[in-house]
PDB file of N, CA and C in Angstrom:
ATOM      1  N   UNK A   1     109.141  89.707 100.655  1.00  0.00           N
ATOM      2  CA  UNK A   1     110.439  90.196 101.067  1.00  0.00           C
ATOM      3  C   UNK A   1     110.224  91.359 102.034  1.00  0.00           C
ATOM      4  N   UNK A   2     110.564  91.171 103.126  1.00  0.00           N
ATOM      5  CA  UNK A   2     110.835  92.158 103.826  1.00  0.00           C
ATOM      6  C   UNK A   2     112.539  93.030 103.961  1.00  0.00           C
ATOM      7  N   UNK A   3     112.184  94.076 103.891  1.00  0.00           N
ATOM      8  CA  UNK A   3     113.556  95.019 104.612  1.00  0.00           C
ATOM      9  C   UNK A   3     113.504  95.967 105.532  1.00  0.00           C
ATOM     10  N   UNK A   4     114.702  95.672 106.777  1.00  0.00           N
ATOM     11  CA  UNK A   4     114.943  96.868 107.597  1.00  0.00           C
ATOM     12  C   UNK A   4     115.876  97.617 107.352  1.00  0.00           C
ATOM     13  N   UNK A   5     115.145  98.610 107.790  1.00  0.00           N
ATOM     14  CA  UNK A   5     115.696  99.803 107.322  1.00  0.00           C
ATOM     15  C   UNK A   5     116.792 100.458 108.106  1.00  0.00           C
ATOM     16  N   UNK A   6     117.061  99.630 109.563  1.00  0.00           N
ATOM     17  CA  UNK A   6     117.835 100.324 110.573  1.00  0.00           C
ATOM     18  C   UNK A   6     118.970  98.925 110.673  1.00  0.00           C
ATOM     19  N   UNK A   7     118.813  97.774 110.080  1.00  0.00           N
ATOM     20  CA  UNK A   7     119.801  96.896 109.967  1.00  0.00           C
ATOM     21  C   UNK A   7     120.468  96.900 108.433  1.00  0.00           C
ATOM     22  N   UNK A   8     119.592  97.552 107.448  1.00  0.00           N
ATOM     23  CA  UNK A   8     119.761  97.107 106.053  1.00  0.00           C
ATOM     24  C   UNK A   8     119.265  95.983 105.807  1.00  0.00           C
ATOM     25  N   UNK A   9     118.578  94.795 106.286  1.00  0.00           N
ATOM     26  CA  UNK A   9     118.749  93.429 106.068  1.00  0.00           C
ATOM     27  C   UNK A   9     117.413  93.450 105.165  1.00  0.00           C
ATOM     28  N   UNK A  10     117.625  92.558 104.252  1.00  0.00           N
ATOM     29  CA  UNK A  10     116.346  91.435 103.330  1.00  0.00           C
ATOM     30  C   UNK A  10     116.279  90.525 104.075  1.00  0.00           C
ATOM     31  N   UNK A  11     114.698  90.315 104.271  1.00  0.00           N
ATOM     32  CA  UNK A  11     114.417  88.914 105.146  1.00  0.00           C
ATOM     33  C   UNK A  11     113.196  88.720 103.627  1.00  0.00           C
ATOM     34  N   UNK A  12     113.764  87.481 103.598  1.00  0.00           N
ATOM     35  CA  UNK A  12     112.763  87.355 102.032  1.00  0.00           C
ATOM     36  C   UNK A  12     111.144  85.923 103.402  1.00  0.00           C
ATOM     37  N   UNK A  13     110.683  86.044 103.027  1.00  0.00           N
ATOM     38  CA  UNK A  13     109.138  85.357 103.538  1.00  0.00           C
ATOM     39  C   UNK A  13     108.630  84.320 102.213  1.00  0.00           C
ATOM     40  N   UNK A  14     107.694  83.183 102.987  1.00  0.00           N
ATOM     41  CA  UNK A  14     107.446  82.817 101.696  1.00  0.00           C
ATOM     42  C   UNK A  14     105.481  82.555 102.308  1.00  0.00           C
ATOM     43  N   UNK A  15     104.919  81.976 101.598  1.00  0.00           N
ATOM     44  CA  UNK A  15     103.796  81.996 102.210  1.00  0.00           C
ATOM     45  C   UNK A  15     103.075  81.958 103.264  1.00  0.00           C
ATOM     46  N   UNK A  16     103.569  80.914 103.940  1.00  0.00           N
ATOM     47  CA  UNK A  16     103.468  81.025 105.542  1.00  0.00           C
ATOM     48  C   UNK A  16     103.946  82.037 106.084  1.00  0.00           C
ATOM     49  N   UNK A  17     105.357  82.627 105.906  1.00  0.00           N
ATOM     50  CA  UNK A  17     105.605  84.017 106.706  1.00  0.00           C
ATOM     51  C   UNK A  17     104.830  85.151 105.983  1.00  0.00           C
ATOM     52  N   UNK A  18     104.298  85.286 104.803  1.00  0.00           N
ATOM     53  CA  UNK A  18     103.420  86.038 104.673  1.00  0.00           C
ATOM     54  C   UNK A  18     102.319  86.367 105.671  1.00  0.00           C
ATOM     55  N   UNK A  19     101.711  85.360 105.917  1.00  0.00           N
ATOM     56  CA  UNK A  19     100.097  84.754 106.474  1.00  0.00           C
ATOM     57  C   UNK A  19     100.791  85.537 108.206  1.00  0.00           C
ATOM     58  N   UNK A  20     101.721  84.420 108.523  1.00  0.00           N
ATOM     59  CA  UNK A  20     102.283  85.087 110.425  1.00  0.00           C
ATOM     60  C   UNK A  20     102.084  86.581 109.952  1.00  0.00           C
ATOM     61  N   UNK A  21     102.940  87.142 109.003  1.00  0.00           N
ATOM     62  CA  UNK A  21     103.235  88.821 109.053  1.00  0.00           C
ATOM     63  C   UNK A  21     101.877  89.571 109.098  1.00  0.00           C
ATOM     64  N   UNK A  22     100.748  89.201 108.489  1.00  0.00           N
ATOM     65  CA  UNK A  22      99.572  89.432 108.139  1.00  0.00           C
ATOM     66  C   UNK A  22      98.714  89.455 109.445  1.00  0.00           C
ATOM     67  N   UNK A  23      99.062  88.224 110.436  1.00  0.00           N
ATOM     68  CA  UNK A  23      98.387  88.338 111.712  1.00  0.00           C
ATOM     69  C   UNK A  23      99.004  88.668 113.098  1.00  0.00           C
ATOM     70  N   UNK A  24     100.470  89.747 112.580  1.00  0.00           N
ATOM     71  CA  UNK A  24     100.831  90.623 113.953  1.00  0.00           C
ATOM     72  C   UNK A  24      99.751  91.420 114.073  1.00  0.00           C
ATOM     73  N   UNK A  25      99.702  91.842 115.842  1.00  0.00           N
ATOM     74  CA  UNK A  25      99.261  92.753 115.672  1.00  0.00           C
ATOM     75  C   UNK A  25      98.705  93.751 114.921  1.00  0.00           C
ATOM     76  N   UNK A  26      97.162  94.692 115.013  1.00  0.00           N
ATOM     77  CA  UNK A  26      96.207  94.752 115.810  1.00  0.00           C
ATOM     78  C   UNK A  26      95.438  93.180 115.385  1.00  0.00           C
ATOM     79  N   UNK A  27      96.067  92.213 114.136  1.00  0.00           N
ATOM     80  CA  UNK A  27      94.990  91.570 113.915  1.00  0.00           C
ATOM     81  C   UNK A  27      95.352  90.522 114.772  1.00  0.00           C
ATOM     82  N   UNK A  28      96.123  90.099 115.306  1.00  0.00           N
ATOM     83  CA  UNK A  28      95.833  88.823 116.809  1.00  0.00           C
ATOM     84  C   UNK A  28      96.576  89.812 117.863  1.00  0.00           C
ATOM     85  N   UNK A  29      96.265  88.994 119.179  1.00  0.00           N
ATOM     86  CA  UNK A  29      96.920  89.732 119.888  1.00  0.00           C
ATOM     87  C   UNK A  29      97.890  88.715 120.936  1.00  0.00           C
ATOM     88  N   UNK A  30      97.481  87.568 120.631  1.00  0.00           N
ATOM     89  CA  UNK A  30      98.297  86.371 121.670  1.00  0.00           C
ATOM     90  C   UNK A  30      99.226  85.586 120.445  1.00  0.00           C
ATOM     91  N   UNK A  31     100.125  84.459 120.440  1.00  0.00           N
ATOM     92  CA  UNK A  31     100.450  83.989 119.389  1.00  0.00           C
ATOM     93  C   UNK A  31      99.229  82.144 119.474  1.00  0.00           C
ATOM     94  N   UNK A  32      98.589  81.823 120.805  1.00  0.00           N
ATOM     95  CA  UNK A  32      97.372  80.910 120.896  1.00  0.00           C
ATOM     96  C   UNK A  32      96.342  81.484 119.695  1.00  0.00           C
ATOM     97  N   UNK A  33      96.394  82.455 119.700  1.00  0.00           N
ATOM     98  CA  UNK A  33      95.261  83.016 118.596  1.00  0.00           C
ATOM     99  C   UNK A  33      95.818  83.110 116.877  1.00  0.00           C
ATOM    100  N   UNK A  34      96.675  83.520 116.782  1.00  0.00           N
ATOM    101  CA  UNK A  34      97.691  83.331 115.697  1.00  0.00           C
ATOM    102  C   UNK A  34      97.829  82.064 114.722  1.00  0.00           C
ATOM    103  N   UNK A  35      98.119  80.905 115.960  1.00  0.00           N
ATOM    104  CA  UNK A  35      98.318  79.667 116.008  1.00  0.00           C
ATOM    105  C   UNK A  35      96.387  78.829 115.241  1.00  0.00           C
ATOM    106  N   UNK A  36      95.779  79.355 115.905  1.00  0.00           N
ATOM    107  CA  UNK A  36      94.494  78.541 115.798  1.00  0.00           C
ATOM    108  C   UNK A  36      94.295  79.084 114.473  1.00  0.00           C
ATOM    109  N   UNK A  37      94.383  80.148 114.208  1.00  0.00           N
ATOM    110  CA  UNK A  37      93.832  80.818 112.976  1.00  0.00           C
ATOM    111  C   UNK A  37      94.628  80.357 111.504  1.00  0.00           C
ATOM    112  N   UNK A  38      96.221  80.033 112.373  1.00  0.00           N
ATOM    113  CA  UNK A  38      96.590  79.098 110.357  1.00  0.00           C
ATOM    114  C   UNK A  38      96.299  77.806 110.826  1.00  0.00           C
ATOM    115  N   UNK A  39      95.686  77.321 111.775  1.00  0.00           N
ATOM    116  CA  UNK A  39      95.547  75.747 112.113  1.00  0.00           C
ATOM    117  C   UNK A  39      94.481  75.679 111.095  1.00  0.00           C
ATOM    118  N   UNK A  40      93.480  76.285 111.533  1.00  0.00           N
ATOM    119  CA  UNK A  40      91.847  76.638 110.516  1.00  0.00           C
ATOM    120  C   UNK A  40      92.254  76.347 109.321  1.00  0.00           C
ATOM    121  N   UNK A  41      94.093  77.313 108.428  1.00  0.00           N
ATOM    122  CA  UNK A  41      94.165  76.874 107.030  1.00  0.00           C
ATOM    123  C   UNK A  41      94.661  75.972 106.884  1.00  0.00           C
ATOM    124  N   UNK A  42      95.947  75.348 107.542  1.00  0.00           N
ATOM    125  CA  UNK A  42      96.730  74.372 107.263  1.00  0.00           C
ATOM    126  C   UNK A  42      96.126  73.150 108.355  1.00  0.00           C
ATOM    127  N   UNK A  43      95.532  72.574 107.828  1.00  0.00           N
ATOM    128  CA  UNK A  43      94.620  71.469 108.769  1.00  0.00           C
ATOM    129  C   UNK A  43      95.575  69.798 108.552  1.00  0.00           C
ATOM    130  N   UNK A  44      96.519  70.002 107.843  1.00  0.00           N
ATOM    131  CA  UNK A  44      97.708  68.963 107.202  1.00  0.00           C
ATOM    132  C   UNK A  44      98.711  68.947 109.002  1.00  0.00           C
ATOM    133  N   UNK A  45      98.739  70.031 109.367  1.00  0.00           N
ATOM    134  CA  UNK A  45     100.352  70.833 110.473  1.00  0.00           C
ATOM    135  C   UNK A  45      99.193  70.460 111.125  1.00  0.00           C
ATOM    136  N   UNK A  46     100.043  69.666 112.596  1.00  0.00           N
ATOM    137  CA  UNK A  46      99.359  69.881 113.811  1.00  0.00           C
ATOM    138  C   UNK A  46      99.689  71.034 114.273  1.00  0.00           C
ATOM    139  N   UNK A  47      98.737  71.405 115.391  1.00  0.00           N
ATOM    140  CA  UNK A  47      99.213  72.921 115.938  1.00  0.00           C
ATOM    141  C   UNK A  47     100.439  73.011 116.797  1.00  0.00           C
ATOM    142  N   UNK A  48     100.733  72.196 117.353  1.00  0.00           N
ATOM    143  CA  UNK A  48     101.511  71.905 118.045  1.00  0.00           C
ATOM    144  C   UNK A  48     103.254  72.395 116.886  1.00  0.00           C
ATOM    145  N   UNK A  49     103.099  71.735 115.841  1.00  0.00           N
ATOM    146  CA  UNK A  49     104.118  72.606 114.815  1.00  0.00           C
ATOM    147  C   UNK A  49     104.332  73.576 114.536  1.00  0.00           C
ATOM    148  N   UNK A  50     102.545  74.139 114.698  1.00  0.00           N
ATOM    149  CA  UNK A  50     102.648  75.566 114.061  1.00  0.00           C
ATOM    150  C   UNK A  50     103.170  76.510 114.596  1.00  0.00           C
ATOM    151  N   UNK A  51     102.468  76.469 116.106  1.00  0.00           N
ATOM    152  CA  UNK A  51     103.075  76.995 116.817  1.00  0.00           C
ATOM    153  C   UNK A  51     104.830  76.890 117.567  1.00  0.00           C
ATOM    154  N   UNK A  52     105.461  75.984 116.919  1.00  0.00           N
ATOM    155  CA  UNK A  52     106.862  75.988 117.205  1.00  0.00           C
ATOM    156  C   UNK A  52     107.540  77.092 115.953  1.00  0.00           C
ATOM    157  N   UNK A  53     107.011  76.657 114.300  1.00  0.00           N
ATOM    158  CA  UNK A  53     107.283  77.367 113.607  1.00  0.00           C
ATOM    159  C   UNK A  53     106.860  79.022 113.788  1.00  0.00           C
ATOM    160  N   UNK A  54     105.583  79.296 114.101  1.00  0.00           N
ATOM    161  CA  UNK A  54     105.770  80.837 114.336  1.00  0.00           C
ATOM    162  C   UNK A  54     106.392  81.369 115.505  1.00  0.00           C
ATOM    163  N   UNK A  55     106.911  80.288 116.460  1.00  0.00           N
ATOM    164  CA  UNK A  55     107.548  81.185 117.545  1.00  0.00           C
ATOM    165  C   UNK A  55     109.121  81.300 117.172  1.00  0.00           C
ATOM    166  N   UNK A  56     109.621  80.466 116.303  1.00  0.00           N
ATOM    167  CA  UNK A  56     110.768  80.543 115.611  1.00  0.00           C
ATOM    168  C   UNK A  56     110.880  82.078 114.614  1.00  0.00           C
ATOM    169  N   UNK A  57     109.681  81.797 113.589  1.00  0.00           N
ATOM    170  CA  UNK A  57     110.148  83.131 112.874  1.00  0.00           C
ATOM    171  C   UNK A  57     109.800  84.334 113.070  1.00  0.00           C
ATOM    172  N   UNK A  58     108.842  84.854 114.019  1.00  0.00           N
ATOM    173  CA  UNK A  58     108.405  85.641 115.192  1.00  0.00           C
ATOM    174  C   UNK A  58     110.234  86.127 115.785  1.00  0.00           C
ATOM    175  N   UNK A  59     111.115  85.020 116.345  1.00  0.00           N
ATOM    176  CA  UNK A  59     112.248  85.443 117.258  1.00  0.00           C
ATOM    177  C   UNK A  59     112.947  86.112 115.771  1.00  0.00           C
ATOM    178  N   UNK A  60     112.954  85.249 114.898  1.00  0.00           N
ATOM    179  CA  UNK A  60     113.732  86.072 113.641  1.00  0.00           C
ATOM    180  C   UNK A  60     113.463  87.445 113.466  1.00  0.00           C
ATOM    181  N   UNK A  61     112.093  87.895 113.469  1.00  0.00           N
ATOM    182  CA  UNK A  61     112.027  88.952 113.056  1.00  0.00           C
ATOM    183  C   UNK A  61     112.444  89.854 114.320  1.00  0.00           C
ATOM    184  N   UNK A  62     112.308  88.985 114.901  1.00  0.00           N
ATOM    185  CA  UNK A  62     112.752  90.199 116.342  1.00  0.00           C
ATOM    186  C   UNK A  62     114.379  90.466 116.338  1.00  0.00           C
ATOM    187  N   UNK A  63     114.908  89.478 116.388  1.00  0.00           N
ATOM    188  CA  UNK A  63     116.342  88.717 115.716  1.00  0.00           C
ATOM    189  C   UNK A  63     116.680  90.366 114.651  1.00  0.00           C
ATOM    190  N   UNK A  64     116.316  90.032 113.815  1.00  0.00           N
ATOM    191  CA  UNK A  64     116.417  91.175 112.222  1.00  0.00           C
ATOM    192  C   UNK A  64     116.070  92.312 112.625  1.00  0.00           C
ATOM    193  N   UNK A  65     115.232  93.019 113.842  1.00  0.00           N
ATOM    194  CA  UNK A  65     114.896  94.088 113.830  1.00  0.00           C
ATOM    195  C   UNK A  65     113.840  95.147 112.826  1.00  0.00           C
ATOM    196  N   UNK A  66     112.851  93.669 112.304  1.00  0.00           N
ATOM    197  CA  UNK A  66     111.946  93.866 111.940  1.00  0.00           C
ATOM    198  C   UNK A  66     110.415  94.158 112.967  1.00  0.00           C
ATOM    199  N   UNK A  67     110.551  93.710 113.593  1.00  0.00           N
ATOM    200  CA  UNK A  67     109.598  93.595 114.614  1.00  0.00           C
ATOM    201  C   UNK A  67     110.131  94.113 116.336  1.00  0.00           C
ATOM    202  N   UNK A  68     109.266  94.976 116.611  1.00  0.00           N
ATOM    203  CA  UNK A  68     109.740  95.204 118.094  1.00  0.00           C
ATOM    204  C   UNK A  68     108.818  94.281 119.373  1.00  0.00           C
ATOM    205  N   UNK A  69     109.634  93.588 119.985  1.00  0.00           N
ATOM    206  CA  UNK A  69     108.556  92.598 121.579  1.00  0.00           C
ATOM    207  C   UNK A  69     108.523  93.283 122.408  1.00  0.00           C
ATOM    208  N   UNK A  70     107.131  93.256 122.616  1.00  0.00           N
ATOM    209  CA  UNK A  70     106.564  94.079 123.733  1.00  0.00           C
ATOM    210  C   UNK A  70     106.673  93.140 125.035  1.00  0.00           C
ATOM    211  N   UNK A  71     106.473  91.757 124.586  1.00  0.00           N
ATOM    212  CA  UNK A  71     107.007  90.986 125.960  1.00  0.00           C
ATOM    213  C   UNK A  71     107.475  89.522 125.524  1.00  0.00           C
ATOM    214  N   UNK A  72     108.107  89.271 126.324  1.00  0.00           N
ATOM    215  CA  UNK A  72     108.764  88.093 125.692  1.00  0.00           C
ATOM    216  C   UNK A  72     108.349  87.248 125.479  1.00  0.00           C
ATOM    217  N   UNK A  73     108.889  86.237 123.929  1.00  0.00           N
ATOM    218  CA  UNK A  73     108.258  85.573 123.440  1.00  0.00           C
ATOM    219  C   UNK A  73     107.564  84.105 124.367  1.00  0.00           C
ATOM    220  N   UNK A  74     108.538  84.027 125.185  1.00  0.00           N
ATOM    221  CA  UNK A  74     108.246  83.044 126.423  1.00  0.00           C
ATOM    222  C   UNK A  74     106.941  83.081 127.004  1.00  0.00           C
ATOM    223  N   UNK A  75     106.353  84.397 127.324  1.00  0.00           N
ATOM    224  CA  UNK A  75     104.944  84.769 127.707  1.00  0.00           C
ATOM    225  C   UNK A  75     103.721  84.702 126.618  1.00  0.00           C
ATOM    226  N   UNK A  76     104.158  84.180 125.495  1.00  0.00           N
ATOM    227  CA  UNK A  76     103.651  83.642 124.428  1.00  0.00           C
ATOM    228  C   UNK A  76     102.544  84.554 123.680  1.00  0.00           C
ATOM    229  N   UNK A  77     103.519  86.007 124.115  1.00  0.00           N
ATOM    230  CA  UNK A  77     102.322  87.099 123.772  1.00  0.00           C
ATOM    231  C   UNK A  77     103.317  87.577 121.685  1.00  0.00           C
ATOM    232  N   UNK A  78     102.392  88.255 121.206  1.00  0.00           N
ATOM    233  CA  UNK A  78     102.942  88.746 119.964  1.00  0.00           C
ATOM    234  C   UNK A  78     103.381  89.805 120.091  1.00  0.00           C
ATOM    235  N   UNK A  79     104.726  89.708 119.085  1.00  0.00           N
ATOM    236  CA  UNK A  79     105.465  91.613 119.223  1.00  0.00           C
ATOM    237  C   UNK A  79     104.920  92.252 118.701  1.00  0.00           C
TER     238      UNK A  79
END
Protein backbone atom coordinates (compact mmCIF):
# COMPACT_ATOMS: atom_id res chain seq x y z
CA UNK A 1 0.00 0.00 0.00
CA UNK A 2 1.18 3.08 -0.86
CA UNK A 3 0.04 6.74 0.37
CA UNK A 4 0.36 10.33 -0.74
CA UNK A 5 0.67 12.52 1.36
CA UNK A 6 -0.07 15.72 -0.80
CA UNK A 7 -3.22 13.96 -2.52
CA UNK A 8 -4.27 11.87 0.62
CA UNK A 9 -4.70 8.91 -1.75
CA UNK A 10 -4.10 4.88 -0.93
CA UNK A 11 -2.77 3.30 -3.94
CA UNK A 12 -2.79 -0.30 -2.55
CA UNK A 13 0.14 -2.49 -5.00
CA UNK A 14 0.17 -6.05 -5.21
CA UNK A 15 3.25 -8.02 -6.15
CA UNK A 16 4.18 -6.94 -9.33
CA UNK A 17 3.71 -3.26 -8.30
CA UNK A 18 5.77 -4.06 -5.46
CA UNK A 19 8.78 -5.46 -7.67
CA UNK A 20 8.14 -1.97 -10.49
CA UNK A 21 8.24 0.23 -7.04
CA UNK A 22 11.43 -1.59 -5.96
CA UNK A 23 13.14 -0.86 -9.41
CA UNK A 24 12.47 3.11 -9.67
CA UNK A 25 15.13 4.79 -9.63
CA UNK A 26 18.60 4.80 -8.47
CA UNK A 27 17.96 1.00 -9.05
CA UNK A 28 17.08 1.17 -13.03
CA UNK A 29 17.36 4.04 -14.81
CA UNK A 30 15.46 3.41 -18.33
CA UNK A 31 12.02 1.51 -18.09
CA UNK A 32 14.08 -1.17 -21.23
CA UNK A 33 16.02 -2.03 -18.12
CA UNK A 34 13.13 -2.32 -15.68
CA UNK A 35 11.34 -4.34 -18.26
CA UNK A 36 14.26 -7.01 -18.83
CA UNK A 37 14.83 -7.37 -15.21
CA UNK A 38 10.99 -8.73 -14.29
CA UNK A 39 11.22 -10.50 -17.79
CA UNK A 40 14.34 -12.53 -16.00
CA UNK A 41 11.35 -13.26 -13.16
CA UNK A 42 8.24 -13.63 -14.93
CA UNK A 43 9.51 -15.73 -17.95
CA UNK A 44 5.41 -16.88 -18.34
CA UNK A 45 4.71 -12.52 -19.65
CA UNK A 46 6.24 -11.74 -22.83
CA UNK A 47 8.10 -8.54 -22.52
CA UNK A 48 6.32 -6.96 -24.78
CA UNK A 49 3.31 -7.10 -21.84
CA UNK A 50 5.46 -6.20 -19.37
CA UNK A 51 6.41 -3.47 -20.58
CA UNK A 52 2.81 -2.17 -21.50
CA UNK A 53 1.87 -3.07 -17.86
CA UNK A 54 4.68 -1.01 -16.20
CA UNK A 55 4.19 1.87 -18.44
CA UNK A 56 0.53 1.85 -17.35
CA UNK A 57 1.21 1.76 -13.59
CA UNK A 58 4.34 3.96 -13.78
CA UNK A 59 1.48 6.80 -15.48
CA UNK A 60 -0.67 5.87 -12.29
CA UNK A 61 1.70 6.69 -10.01
CA UNK A 62 2.48 9.74 -11.73
CA UNK A 63 -1.41 10.06 -12.19
CA UNK A 64 -1.63 9.78 -7.93
CA UNK A 65 1.25 11.96 -7.30
CA UNK A 66 3.21 9.36 -6.00
CA UNK A 67 5.99 9.59 -8.24
CA UNK A 68 7.47 12.72 -9.89
CA UNK A 69 8.61 12.38 -14.24
CA UNK A 70 11.54 13.67 -14.95
CA UNK A 71 10.70 13.04 -18.64
CA UNK A 72 8.02 11.75 -20.28
CA UNK A 73 6.89 8.53 -20.16
CA UNK A 74 6.87 8.49 -24.07
CA UNK A 75 10.79 8.85 -23.97
CA UNK A 76 10.56 5.62 -22.17
CA UNK A 77 12.79 6.98 -19.46
CA UNK A 78 11.70 6.23 -15.48
CA UNK A 79 10.29 8.93 -13.07
Amino acid sequence: MLFSTSTEVYFGVGVVGAHIWELLPPATRTIEEMVGILASKYHDVPASQIRVDVERFLAELVTNGLVVATVSLGDRQVP
